[in-house]
N, C-alpha and C. Protein backbone atom coordinates (compact mmCIF):
# COMPACT_ATOMS: atom_id res chain seq x y z
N UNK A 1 203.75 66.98 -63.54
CA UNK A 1 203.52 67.95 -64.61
C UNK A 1 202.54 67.36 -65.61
N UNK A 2 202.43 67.63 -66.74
CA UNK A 2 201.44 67.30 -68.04
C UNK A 2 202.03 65.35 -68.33
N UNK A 3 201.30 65.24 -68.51
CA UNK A 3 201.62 63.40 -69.12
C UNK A 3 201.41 63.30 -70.45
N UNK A 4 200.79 63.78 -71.28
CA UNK A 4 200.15 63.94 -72.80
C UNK A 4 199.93 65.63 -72.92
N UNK A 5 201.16 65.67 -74.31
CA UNK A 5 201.20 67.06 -74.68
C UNK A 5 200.86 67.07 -76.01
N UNK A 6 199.72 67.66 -76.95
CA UNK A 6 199.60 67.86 -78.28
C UNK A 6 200.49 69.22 -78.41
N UNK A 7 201.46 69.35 -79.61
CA UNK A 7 201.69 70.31 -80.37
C UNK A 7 201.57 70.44 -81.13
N UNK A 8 201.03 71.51 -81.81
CA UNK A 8 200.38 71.23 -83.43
C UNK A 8 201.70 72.58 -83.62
N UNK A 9 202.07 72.06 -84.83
CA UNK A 9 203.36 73.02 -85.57
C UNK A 9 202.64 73.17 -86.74
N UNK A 10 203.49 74.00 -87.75
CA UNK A 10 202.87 74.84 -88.88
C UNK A 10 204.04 74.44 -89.63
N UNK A 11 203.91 74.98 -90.42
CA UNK A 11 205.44 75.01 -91.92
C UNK A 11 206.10 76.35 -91.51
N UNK A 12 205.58 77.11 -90.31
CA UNK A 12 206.67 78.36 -90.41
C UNK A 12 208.12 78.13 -89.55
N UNK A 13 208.62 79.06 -89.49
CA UNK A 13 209.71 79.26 -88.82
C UNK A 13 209.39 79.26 -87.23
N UNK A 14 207.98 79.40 -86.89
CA UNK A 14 207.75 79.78 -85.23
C UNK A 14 207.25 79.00 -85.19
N UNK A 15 207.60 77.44 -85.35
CA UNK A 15 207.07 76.27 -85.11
C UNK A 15 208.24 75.50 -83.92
N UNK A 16 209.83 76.23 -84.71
CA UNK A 16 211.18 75.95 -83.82
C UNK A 16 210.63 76.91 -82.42
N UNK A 17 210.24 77.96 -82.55
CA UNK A 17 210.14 78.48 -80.96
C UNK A 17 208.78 77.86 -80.17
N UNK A 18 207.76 77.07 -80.82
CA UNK A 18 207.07 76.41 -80.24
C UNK A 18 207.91 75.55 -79.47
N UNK A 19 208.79 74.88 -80.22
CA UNK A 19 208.98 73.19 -80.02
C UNK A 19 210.32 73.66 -78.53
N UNK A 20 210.54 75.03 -78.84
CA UNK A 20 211.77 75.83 -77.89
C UNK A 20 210.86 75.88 -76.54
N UNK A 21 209.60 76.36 -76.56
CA UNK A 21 209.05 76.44 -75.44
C UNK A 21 208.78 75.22 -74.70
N UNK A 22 208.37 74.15 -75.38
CA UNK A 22 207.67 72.98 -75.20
C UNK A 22 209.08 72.25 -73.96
N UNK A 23 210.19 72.40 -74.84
CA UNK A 23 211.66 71.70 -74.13
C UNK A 23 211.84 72.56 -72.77
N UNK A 24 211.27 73.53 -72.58
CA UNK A 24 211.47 74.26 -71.44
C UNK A 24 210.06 73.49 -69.85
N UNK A 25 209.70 72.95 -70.67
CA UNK A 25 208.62 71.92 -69.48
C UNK A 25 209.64 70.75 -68.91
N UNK A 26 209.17 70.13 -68.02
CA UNK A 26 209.44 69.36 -67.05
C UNK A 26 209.18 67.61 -68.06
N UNK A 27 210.04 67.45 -69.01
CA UNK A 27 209.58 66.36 -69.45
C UNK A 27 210.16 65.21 -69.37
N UNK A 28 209.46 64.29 -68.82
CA UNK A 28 210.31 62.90 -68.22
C UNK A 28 209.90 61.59 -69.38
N UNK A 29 210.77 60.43 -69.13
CA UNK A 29 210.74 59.62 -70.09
C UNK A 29 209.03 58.93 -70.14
N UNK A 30 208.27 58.96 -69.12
CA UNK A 30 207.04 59.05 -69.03
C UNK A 30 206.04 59.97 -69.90
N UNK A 31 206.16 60.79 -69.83
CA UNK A 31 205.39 61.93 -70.86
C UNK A 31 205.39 61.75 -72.41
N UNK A 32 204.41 62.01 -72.80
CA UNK A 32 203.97 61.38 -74.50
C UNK A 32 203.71 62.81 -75.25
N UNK A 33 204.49 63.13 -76.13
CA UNK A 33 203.97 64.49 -76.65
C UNK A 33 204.03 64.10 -78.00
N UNK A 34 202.49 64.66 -78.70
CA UNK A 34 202.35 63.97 -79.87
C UNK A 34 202.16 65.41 -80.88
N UNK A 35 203.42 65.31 -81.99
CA UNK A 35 203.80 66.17 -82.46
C UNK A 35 202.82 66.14 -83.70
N UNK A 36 201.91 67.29 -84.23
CA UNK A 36 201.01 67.25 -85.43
C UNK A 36 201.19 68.35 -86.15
N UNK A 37 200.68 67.95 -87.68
CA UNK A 37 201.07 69.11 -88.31
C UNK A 37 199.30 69.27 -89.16
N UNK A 38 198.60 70.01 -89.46
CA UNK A 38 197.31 69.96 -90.21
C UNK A 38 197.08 70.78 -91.42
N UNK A 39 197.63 69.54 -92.29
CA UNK A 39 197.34 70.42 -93.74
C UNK A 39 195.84 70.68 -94.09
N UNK A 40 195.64 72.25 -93.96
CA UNK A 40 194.33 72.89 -94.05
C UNK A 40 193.56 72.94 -95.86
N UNK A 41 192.69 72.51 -95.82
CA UNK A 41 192.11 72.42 -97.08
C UNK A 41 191.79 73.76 -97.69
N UNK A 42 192.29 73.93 -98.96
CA UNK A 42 191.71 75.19 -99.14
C UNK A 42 190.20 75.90 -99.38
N UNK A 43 189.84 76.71 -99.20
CA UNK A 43 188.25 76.97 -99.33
C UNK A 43 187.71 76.63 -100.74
N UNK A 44 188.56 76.42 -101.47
CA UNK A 44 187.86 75.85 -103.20
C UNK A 44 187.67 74.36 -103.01
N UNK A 45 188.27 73.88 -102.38
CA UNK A 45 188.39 72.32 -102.11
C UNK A 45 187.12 71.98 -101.42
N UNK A 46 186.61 73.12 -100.30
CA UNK A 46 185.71 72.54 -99.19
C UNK A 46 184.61 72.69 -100.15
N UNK A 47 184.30 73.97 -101.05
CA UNK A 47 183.10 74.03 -101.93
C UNK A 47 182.94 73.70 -103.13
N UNK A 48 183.66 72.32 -103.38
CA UNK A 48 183.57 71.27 -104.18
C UNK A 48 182.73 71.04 -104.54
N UNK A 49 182.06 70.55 -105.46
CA UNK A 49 180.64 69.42 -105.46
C UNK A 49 181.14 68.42 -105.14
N UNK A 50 180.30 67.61 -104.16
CA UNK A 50 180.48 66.33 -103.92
C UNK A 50 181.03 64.68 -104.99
N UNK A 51 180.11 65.45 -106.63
CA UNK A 51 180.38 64.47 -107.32
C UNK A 51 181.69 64.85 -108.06
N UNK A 52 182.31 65.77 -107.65
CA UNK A 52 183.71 65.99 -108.68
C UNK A 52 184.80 65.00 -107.57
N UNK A 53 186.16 64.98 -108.46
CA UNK A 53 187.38 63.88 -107.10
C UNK A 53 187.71 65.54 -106.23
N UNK A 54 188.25 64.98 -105.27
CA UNK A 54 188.87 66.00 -104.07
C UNK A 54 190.03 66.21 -104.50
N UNK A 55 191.41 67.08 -104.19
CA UNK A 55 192.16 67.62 -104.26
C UNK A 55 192.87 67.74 -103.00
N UNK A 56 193.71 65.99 -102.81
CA UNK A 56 194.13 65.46 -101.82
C UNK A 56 195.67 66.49 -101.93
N UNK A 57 196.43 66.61 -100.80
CA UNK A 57 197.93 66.55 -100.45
C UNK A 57 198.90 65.90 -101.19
N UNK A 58 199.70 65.88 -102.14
CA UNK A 58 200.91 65.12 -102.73
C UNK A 58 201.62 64.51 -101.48
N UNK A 59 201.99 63.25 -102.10
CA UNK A 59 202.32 62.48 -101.04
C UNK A 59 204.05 63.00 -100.68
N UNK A 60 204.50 63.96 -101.34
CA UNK A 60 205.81 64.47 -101.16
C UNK A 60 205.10 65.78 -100.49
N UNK A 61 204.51 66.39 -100.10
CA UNK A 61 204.24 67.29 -99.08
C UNK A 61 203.84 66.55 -97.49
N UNK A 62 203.58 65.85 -97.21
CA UNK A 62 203.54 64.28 -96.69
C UNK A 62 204.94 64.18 -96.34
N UNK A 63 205.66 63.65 -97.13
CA UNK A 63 207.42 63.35 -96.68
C UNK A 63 208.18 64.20 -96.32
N UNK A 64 207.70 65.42 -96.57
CA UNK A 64 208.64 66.77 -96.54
C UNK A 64 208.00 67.17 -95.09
N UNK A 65 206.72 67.28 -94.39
CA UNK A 65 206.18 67.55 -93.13
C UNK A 65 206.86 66.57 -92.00
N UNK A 66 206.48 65.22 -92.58
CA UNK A 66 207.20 64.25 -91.34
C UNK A 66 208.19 64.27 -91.54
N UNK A 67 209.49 64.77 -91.97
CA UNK A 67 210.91 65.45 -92.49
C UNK A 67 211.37 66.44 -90.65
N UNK A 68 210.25 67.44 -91.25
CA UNK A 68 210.29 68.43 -90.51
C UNK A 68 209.95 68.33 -88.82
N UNK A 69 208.91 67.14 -88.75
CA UNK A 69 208.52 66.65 -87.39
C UNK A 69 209.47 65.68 -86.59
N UNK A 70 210.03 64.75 -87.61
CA UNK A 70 210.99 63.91 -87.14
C UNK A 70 212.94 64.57 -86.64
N UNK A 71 212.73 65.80 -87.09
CA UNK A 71 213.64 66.49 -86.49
C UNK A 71 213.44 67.53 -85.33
N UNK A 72 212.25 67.60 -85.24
CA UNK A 72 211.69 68.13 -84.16
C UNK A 72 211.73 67.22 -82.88
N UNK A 73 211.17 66.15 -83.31
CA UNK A 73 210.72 64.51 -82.35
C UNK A 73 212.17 64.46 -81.76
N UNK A 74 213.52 64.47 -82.48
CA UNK A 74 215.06 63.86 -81.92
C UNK A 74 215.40 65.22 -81.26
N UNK A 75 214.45 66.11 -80.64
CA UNK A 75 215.24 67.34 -80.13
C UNK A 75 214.26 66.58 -78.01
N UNK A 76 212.89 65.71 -77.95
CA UNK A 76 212.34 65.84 -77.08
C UNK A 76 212.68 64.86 -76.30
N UNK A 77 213.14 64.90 -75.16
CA UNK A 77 213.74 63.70 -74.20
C UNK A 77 212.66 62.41 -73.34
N UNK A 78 211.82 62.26 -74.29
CA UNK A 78 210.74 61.51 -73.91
C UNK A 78 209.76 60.52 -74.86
N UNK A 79 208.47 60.29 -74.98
CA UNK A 79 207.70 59.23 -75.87
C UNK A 79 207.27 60.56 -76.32
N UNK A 80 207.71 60.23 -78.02
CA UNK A 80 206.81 60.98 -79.08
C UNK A 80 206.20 60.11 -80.11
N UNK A 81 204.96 60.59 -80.83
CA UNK A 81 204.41 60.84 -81.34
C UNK A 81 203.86 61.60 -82.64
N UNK A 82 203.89 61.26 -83.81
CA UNK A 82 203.74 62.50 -85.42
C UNK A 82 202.35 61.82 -85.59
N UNK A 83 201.63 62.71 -85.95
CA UNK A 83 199.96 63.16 -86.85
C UNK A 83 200.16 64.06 -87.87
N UNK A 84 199.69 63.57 -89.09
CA UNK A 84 199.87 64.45 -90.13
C UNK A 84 198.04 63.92 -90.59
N UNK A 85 197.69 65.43 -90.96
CA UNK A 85 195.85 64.87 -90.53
C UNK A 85 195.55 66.47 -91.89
N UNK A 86 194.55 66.25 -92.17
CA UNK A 86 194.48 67.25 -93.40
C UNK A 86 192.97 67.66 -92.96
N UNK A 87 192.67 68.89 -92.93
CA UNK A 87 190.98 69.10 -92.53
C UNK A 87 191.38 70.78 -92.58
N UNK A 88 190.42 71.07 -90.75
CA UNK A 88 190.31 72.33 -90.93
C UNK A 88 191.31 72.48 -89.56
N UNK A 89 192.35 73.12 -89.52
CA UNK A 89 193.33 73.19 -88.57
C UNK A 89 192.68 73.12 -86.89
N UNK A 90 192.09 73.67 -86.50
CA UNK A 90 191.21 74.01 -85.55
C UNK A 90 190.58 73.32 -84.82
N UNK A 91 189.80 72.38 -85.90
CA UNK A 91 188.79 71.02 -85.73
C UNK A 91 189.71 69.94 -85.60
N UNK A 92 191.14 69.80 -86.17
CA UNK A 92 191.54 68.73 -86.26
C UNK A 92 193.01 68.81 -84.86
N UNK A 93 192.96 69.93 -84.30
CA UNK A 93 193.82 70.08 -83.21
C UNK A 93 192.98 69.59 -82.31
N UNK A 94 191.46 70.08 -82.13
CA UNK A 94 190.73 69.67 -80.59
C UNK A 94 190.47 68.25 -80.95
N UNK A 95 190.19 67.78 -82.50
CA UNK A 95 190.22 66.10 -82.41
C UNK A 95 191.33 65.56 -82.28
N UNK A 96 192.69 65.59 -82.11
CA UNK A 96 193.53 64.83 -81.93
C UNK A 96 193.91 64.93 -80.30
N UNK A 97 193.72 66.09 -79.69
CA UNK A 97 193.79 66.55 -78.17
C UNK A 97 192.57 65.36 -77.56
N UNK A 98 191.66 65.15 -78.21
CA UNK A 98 190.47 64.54 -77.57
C UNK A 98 190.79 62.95 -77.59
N UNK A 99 191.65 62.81 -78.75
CA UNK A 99 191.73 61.29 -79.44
C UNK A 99 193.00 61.20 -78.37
N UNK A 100 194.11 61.73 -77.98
CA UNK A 100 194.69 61.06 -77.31
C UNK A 100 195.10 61.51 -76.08
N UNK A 101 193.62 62.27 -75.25
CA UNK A 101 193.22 62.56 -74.29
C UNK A 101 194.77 63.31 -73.58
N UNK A 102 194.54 64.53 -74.03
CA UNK A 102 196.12 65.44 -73.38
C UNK A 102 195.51 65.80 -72.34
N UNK A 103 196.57 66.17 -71.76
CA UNK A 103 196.79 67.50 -70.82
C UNK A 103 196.84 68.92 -71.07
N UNK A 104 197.11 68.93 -72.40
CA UNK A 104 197.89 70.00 -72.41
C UNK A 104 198.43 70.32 -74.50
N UNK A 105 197.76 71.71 -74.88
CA UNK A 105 198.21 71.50 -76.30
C UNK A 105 199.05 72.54 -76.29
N UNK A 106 199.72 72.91 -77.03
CA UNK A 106 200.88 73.95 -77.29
C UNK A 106 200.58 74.30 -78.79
N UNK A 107 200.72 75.30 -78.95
CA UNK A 107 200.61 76.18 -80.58
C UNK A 107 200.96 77.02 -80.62
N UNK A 108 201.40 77.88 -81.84
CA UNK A 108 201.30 79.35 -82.25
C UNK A 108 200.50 79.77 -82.57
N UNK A 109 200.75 81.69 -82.40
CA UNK A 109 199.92 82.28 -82.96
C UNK A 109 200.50 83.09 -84.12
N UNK A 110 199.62 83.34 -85.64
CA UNK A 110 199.78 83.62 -86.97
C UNK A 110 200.08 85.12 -86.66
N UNK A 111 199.50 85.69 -85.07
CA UNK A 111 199.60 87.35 -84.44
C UNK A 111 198.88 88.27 -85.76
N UNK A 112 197.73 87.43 -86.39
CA UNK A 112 196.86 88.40 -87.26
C UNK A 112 195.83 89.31 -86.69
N UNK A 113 195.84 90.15 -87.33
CA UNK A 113 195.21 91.35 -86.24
C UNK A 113 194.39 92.28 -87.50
N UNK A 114 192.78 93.08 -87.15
CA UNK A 114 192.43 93.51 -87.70
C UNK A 114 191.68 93.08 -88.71
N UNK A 115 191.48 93.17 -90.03
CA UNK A 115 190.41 92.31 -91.01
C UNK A 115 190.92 91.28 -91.37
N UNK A 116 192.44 90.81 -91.50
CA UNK A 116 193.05 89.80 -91.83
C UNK A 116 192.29 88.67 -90.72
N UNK A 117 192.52 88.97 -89.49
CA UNK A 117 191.49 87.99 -88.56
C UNK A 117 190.31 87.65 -88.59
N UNK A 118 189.82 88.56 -89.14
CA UNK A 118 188.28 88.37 -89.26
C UNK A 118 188.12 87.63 -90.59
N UNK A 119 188.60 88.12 -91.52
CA UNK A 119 188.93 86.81 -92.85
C UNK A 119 189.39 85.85 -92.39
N UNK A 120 190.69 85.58 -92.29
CA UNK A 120 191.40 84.27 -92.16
C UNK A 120 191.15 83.22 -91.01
N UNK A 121 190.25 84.23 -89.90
CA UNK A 121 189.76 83.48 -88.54
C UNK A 121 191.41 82.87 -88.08
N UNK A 122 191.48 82.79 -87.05
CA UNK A 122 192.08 82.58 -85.70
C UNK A 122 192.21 81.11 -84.94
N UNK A 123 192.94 80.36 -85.43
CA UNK A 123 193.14 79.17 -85.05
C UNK A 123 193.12 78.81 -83.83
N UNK A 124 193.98 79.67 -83.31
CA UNK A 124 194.58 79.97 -81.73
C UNK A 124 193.43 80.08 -80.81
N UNK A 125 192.32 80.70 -81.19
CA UNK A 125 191.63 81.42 -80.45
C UNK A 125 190.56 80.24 -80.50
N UNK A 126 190.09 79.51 -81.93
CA UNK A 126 189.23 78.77 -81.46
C UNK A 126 189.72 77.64 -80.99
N UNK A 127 190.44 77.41 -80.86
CA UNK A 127 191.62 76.39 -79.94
C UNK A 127 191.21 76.11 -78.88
N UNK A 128 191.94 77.83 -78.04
CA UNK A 128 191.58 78.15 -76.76
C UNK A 128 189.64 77.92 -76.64
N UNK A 129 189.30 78.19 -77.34
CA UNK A 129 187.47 78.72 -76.83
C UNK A 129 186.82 77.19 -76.60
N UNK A 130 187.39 76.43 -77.32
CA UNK A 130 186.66 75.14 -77.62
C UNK A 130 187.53 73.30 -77.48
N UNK A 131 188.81 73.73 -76.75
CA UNK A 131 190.07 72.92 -76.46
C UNK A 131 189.45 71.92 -75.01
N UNK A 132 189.40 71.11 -74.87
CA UNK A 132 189.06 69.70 -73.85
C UNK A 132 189.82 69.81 -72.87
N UNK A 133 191.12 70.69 -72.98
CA UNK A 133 192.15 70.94 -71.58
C UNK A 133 192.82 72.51 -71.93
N UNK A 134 193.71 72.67 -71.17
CA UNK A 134 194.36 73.76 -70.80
C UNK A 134 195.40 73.94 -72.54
N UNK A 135 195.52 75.30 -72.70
CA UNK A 135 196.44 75.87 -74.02
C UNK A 135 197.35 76.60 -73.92
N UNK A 136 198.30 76.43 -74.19
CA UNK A 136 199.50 77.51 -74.68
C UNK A 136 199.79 78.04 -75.79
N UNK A 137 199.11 79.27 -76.19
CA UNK A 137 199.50 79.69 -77.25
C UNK A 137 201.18 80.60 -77.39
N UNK A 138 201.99 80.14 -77.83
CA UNK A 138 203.21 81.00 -78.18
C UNK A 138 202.83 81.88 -79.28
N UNK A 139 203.39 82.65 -78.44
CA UNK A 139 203.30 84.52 -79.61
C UNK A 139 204.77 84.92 -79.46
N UNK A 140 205.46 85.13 -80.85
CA UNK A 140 206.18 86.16 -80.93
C UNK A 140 206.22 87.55 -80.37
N UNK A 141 207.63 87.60 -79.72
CA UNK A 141 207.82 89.08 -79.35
C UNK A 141 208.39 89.78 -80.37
N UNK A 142 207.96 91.17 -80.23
CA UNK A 142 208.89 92.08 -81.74
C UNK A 142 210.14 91.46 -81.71
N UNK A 143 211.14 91.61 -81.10
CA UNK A 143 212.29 91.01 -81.13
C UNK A 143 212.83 89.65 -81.72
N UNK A 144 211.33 88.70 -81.45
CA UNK A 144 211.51 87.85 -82.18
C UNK A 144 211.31 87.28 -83.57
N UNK A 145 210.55 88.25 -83.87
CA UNK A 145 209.79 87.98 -85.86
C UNK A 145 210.85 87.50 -86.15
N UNK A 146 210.81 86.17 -87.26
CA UNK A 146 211.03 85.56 -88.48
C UNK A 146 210.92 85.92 -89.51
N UNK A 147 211.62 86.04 -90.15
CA UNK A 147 211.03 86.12 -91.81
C UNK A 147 210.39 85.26 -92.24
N UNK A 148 209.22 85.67 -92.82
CA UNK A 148 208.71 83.98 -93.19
C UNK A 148 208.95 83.87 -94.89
């Protein structure tokens, strides 16, 4: 099966049915799945001037993510892995897939549809378009929505 699995999780609630799908693979004490989370910069941040300081992550949003990953990590029966990486979600999923040469990435989808997509752009999609190996995007079924 896959030997190196990236999952990139989110802060939502459909990060547990990612990590639900992921346990449904064939995973042996061999297999390395390296669990990431990518705090996305906001667009005021990116159009900064260079000479002003940046508007880094609190290091308690930091403790509270690897919180959330490290209870994820004690659910997978194999070698894991946490990345907590701050950029542009997208760019920093196909660089960590590349950096530790997967098989295989796993994600959700935000299921934005209409102008919201075309604003907020599509993680998932440039994932898939521009990903170094094979993708699984998990989508909610009606049945399944979260409240977020």
């Amino acid at each position: 099966m896959f030997k190196q699995v990236l999952v990139a999780l989110d802060s939502s609630k459909q990060s547990d049915l990612v990590v639900q799908w992921v346990l449904q693979f064939k995973l042996t004490p061999e297999t390395k799945v390296v669990l990431c989370h990518v705090i996305a910069l906001s667009e005021s941040n990116l159009e900064r001037p260079a000479d002003l300081p940046s508007i880094e992550p609190e290091l308690g949003q930091f403790q509270q993510i690897e919180k959330v990953l490290q209870a994820h990590q004690g659910l997978l029966p194999c070698q894991t892995a946490l990345e907590i990486v701050v950029g542009d979600p997208a760019e920093e999923i196909i660089r960590l897939a590349s950096i530790h040469a997967v098989d295989l990435i796993v994600l959700g989808s935000r299921g934005l549809t209409g102008v919201n997509r075309i604003l907020k752009g599509s993680v998932s999609s440039q994932v898939v378009s521009d990903a170094p190996c094979t993708v699984m995007v998990v989508k909610l079924r009606e049945t399944e929505h979260i409240s977020k």
